[in-house]
N, C-alpha and C. Protein backbone atom coordinates (compact mmCIF):
# COMPACT_ATOMS: atom_id res chain seq x y z
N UNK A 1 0.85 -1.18 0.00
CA UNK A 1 0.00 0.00 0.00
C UNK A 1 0.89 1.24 0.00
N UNK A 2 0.67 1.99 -0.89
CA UNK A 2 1.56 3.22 -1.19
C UNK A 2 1.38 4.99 0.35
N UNK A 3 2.08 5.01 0.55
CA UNK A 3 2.01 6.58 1.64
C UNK A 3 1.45 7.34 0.46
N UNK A 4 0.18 7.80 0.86
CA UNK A 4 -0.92 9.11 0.41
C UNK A 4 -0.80 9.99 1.54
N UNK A 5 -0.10 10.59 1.63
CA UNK A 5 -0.07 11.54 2.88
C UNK A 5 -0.52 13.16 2.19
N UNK A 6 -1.37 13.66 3.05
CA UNK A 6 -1.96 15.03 2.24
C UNK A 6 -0.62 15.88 2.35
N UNK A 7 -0.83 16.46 0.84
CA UNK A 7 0.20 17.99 0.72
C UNK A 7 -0.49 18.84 1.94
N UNK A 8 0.55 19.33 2.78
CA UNK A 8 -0.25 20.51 4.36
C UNK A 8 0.95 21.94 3.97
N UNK A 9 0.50 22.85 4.63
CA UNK A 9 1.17 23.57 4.80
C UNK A 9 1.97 23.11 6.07
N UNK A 10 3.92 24.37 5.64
CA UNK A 10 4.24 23.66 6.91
C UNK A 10 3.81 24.67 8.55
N UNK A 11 3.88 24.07 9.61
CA UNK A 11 3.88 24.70 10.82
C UNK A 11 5.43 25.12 11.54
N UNK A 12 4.99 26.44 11.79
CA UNK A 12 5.44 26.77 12.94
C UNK A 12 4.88 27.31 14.34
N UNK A 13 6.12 28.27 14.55
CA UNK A 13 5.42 28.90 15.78
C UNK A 13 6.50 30.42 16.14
N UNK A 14 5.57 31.47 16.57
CA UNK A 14 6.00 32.61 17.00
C UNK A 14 6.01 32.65 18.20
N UNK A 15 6.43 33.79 19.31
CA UNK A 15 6.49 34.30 20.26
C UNK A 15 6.20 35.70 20.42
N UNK A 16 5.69 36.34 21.14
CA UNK A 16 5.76 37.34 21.59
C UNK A 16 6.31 37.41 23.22
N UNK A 17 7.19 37.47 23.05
CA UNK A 17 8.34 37.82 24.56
C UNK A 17 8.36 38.69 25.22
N UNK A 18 7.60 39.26 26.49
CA UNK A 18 7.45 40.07 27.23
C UNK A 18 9.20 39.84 28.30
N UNK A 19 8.84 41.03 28.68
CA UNK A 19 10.22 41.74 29.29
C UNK A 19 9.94 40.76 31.02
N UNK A 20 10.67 40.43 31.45
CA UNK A 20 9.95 40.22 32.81
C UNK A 20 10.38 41.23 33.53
N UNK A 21 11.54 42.22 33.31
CA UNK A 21 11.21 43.37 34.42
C UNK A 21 10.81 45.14 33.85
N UNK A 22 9.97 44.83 32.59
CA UNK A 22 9.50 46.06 32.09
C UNK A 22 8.19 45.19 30.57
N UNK A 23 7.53 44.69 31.39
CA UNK A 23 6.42 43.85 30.62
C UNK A 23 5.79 44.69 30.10
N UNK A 24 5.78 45.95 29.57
CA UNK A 24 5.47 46.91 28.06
C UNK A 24 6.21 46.74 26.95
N UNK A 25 7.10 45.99 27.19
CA UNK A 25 8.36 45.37 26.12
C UNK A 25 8.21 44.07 25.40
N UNK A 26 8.36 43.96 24.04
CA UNK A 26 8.19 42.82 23.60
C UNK A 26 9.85 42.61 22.95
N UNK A 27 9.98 41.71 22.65
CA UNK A 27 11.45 41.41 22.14
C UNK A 27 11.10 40.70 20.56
N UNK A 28 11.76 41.59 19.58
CA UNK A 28 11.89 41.54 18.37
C UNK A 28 13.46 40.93 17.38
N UNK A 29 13.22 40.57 16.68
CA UNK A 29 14.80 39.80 16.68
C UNK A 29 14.89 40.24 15.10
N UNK A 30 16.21 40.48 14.37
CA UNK A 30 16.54 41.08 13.16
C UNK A 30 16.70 40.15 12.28
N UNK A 31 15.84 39.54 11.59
CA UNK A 31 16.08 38.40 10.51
C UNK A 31 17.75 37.83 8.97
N UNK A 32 18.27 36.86 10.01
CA UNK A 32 19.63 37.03 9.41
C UNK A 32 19.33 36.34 7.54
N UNK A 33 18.32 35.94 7.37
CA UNK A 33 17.84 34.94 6.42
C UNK A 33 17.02 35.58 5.87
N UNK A 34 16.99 35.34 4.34
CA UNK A 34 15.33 36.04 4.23
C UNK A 34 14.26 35.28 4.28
N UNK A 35 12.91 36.32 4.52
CA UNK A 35 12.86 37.39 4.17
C UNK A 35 13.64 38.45 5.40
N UNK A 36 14.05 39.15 5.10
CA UNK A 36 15.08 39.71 5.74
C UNK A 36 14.16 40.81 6.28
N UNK A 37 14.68 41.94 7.49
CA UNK A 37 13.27 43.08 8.45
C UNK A 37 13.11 41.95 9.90
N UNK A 38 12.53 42.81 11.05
CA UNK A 38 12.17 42.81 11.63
C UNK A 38 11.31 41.83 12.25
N UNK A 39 10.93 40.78 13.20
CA UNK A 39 10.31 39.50 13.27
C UNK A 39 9.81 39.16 14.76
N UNK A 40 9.37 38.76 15.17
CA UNK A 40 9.18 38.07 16.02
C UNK A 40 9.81 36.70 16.22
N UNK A 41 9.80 36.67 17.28
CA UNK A 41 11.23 35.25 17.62
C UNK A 41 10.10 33.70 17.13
N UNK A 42 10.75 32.98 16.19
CA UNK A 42 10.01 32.00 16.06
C UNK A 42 10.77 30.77 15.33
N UNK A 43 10.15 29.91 14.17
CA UNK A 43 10.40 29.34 13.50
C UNK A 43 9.95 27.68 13.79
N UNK A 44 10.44 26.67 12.72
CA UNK A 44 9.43 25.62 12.31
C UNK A 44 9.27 24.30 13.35
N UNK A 45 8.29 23.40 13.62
CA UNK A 45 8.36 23.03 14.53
C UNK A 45 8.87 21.82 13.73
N UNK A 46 9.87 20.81 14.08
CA UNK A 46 10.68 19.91 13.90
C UNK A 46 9.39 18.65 13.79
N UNK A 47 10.00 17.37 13.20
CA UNK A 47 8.94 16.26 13.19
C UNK A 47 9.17 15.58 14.50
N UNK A 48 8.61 15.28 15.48
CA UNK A 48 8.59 14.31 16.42
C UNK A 48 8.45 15.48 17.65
N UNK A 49 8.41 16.83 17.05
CA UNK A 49 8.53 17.62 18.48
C UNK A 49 6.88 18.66 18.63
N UNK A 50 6.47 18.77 20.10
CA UNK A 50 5.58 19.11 20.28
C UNK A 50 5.17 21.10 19.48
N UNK A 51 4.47 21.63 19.92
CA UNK A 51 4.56 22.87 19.08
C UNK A 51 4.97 24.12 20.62
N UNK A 52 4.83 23.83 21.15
CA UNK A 52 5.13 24.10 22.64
C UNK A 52 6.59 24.42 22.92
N UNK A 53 7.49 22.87 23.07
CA UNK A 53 8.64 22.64 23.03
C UNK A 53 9.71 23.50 21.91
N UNK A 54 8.63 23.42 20.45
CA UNK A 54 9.45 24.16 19.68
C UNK A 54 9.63 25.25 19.87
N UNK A 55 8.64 26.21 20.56
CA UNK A 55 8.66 27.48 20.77
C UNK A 55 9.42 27.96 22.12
N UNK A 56 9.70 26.62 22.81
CA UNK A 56 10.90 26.81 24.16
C UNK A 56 12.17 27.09 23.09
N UNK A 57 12.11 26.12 22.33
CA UNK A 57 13.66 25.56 21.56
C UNK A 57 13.96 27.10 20.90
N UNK A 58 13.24 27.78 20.44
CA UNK A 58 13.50 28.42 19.18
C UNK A 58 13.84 29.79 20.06
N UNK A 59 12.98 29.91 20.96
CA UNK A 59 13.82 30.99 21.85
C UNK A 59 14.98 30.89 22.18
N UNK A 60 15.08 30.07 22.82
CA UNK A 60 16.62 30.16 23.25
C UNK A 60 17.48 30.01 21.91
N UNK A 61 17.56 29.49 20.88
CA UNK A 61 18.25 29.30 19.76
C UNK A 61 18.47 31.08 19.23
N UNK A 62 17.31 31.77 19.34
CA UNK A 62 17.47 32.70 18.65
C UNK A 62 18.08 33.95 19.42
N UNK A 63 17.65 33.71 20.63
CA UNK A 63 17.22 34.89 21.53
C UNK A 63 18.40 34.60 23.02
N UNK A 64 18.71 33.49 23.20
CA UNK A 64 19.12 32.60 24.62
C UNK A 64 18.82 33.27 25.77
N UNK A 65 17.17 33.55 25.62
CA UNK A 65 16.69 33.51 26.78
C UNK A 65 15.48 32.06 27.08
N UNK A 66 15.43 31.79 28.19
CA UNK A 66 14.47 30.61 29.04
C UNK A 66 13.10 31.20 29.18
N UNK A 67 12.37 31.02 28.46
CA UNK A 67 11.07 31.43 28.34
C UNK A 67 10.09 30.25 28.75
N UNK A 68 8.85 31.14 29.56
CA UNK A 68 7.89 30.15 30.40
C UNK A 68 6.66 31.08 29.62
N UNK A 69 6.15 29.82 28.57
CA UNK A 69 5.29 30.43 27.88
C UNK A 69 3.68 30.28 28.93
N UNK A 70 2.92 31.19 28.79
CA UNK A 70 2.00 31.83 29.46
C UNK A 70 0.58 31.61 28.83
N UNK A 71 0.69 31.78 27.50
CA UNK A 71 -0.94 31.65 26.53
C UNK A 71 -0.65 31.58 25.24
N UNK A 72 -1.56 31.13 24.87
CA UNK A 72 -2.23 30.78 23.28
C UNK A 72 -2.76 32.15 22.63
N UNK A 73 -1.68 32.42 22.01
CA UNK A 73 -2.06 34.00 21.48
C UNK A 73 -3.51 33.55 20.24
N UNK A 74 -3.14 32.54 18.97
CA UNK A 74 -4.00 32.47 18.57
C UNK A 74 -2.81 31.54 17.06
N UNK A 75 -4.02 31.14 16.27
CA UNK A 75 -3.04 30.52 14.96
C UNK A 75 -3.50 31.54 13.57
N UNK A 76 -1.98 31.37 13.42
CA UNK A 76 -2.24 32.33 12.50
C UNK A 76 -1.86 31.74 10.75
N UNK A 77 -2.81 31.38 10.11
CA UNK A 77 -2.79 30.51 9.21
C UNK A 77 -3.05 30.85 7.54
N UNK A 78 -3.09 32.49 7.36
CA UNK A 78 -3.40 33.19 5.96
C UNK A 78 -2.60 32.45 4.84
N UNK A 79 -2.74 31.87 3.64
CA UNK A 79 -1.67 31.14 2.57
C UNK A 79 -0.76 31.96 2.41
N UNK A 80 -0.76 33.54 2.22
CA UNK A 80 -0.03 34.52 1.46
C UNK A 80 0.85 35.23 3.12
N UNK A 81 0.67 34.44 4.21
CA UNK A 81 1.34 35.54 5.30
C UNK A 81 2.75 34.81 5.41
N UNK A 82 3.79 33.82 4.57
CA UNK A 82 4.84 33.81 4.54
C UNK A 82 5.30 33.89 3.24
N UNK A 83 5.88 34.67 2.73
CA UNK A 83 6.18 34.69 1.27
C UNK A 83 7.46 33.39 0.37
N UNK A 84 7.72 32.79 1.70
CA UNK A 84 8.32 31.29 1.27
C UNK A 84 7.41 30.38 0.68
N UNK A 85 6.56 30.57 1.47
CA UNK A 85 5.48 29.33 0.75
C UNK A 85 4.36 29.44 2.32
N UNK A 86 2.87 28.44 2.06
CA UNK A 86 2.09 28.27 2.89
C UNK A 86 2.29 28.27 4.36
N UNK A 87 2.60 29.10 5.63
CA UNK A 87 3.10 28.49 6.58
C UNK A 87 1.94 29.10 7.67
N UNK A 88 1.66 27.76 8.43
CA UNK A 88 0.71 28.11 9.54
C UNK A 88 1.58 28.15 10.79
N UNK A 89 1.59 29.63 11.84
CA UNK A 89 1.73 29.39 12.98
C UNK A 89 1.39 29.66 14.24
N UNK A 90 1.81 28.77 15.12
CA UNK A 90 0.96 28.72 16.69
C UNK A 90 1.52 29.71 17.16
N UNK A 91 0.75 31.00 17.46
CA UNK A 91 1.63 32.08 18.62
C UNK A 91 1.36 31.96 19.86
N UNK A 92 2.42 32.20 20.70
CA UNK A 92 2.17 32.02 22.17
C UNK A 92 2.77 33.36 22.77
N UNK A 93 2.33 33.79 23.73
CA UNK A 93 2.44 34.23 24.49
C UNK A 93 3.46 33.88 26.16
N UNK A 94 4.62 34.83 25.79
CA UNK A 94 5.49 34.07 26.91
C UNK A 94 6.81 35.42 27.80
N UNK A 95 7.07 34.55 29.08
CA UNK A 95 7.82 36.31 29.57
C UNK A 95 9.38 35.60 29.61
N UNK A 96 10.08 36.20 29.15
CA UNK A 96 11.74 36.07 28.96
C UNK A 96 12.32 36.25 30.45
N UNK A 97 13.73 35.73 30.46
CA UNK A 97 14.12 35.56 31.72
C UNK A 97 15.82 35.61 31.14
N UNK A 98 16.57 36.30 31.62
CA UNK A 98 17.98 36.33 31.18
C UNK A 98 18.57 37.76 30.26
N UNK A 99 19.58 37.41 29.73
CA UNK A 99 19.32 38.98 28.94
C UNK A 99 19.60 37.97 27.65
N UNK A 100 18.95 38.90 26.63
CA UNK A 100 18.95 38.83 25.28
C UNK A 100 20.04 38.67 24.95
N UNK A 101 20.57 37.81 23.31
CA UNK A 101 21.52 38.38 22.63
C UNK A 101 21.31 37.49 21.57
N UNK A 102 21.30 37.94 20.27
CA UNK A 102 20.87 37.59 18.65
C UNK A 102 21.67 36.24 18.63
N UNK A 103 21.63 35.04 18.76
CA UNK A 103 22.20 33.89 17.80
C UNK A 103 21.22 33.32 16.81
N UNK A 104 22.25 32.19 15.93
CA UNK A 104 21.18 31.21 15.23
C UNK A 104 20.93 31.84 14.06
N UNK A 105 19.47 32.51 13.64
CA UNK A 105 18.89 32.89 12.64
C UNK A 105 18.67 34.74 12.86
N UNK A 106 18.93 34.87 14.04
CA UNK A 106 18.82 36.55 14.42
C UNK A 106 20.33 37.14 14.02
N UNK A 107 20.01 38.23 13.73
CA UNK A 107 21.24 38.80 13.53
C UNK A 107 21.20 39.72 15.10
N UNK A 108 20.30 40.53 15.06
CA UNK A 108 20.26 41.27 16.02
C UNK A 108 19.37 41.27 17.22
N UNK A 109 18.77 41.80 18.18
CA UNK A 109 17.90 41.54 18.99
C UNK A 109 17.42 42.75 19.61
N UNK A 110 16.03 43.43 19.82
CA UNK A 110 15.71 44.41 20.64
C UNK A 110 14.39 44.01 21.50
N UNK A 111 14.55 44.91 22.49
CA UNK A 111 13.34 44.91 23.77
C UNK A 111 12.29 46.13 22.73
N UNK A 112 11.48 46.36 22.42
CA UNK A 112 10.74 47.37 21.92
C UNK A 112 9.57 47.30 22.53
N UNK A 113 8.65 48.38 22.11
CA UNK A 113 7.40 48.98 22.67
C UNK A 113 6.35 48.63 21.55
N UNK A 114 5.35 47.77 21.69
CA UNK A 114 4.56 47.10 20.85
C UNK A 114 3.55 47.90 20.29
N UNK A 115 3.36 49.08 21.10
CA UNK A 115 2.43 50.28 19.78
C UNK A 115 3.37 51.24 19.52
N UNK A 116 4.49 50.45 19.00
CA UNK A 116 4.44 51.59 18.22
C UNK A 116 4.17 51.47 16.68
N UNK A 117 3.47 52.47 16.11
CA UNK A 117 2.75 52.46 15.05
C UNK A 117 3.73 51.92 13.52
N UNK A 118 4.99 52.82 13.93
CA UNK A 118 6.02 52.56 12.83
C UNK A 118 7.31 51.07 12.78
N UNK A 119 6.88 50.61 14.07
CA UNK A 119 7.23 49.18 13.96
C UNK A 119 7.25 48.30 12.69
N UNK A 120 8.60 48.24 11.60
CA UNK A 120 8.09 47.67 10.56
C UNK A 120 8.38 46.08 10.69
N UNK A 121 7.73 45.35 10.34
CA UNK A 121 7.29 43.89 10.95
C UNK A 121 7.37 42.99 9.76
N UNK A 122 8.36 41.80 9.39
CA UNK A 122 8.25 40.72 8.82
C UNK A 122 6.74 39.93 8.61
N UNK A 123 6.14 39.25 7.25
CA UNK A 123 5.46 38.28 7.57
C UNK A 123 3.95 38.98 7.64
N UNK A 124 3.36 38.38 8.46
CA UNK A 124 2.18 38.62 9.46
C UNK A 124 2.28 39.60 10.76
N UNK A 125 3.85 39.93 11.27
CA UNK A 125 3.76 40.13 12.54
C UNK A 125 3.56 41.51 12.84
N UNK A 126 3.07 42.24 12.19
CA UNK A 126 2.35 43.81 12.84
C UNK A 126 0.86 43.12 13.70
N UNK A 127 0.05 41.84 12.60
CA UNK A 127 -0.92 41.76 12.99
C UNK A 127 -1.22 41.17 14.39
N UNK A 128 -0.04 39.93 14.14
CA UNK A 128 -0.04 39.33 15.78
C UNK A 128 0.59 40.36 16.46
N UNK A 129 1.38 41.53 16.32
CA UNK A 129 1.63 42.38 18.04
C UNK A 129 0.11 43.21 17.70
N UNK A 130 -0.45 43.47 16.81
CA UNK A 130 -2.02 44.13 16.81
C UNK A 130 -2.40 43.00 18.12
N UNK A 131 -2.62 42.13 17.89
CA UNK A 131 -3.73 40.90 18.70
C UNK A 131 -3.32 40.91 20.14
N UNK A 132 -2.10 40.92 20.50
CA UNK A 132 -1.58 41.11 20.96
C UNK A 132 -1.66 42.37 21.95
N UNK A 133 -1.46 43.33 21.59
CA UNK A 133 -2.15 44.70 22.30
C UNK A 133 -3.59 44.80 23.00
N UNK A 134 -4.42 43.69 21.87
CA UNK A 134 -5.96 43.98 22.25
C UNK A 134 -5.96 43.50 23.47
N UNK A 135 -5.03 41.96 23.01
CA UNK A 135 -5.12 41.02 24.49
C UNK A 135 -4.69 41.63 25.89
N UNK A 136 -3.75 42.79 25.32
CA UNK A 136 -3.14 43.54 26.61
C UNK A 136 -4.91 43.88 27.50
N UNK A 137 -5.33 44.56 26.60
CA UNK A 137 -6.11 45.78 27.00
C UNK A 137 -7.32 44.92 27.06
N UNK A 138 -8.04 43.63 26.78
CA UNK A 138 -9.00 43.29 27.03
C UNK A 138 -9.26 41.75 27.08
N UNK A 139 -7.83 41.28 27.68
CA UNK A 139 -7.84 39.47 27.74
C UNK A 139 -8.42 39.02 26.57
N UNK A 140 -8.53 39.39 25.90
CA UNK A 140 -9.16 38.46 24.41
C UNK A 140 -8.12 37.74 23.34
N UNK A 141 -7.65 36.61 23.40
CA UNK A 141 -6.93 35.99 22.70
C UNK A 141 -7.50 36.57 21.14
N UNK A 142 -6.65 36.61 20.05
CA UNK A 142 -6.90 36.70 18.80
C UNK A 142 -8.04 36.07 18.17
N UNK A 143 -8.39 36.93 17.41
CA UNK A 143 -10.02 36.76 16.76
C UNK A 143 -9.99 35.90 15.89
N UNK A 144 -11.54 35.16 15.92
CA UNK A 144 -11.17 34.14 14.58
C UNK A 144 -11.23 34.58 13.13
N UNK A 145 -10.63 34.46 12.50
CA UNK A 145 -10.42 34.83 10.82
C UNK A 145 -10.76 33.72 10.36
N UNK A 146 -12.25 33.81 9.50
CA UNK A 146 -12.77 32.53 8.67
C UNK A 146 -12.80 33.59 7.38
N UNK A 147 -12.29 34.22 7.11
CA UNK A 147 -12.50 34.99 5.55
C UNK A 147 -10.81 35.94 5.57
N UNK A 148 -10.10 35.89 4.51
CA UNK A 148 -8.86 36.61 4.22
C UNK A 148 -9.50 38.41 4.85
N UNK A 149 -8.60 39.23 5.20
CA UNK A 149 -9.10 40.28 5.82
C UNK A 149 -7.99 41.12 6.54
């Protein structure tokens, strides 16, 4: 019997990294790869590994900080929001512990202020620190998107 396994998009997973001693801060990391700009700390979750774990792994890989992720920001799954190809990912919500410093796939690394308006953002990720903000201001995990928008 032949493997029919469905064509999927692949998964990952983002972060949004709060400061633990100035939690108005999110930590943004400088994309050494393209697409090259500004990102949120993330990347793909490996085969045999949970989506959770990957998003422990990928912090510290990128960022080498120990992050104790906190919530389910929301999935963020548009065809056209990675310009590599189809990629769905799990964002979480999580607070950093250590100090920052760019390895791996980051070139660089900053603590920044999540409204700010001129934040220019890789990908999808203006929209998840958008969701993100709301969640600040009104506990509401990210909205569901059943229509492109």
């Amino acid at each position: 019997m032949s493997d029919r396994r469905p064509r999927t998009p692949a998964l990952a997973v983002d972060l949004v990294i709060r400061h633990a001693a100035e939690p108005g801060r999110i930590l943004v990391i400088e994309r050494h790869n393209p697409p090259h700009g500004w990102a949120l700390p993330g990347g793909f979750v490996d085969v045999g590994e949970s989506a959770e774990h990957a998003a422990v792994r990928e912090a510290r890989e990128e960022t080498g900080l120990q992050v104790e992720l906190q919530a389910l920001l929301g999935v963020y799954s548009a065809p056209d929001r990675d310009p590599r190809g189809h990629t769905v990912s799990v964002v979480y919500l999580a607070q950093g512990n250590g100090q920052a410093r760019a390895a791996d796939d980051a070139r660089d690394c900053a603590w920044l202020d999540p409204g700010d308006p001129g934040l220019p953002l890789a990908f999808d990720h203006r929209r998840i620190v958008d969701d993100y903000l709301r969640y600040r201001l009104t506990g509401e995990v990210a909205p569901l998107r059943t229509r492109t928008d």
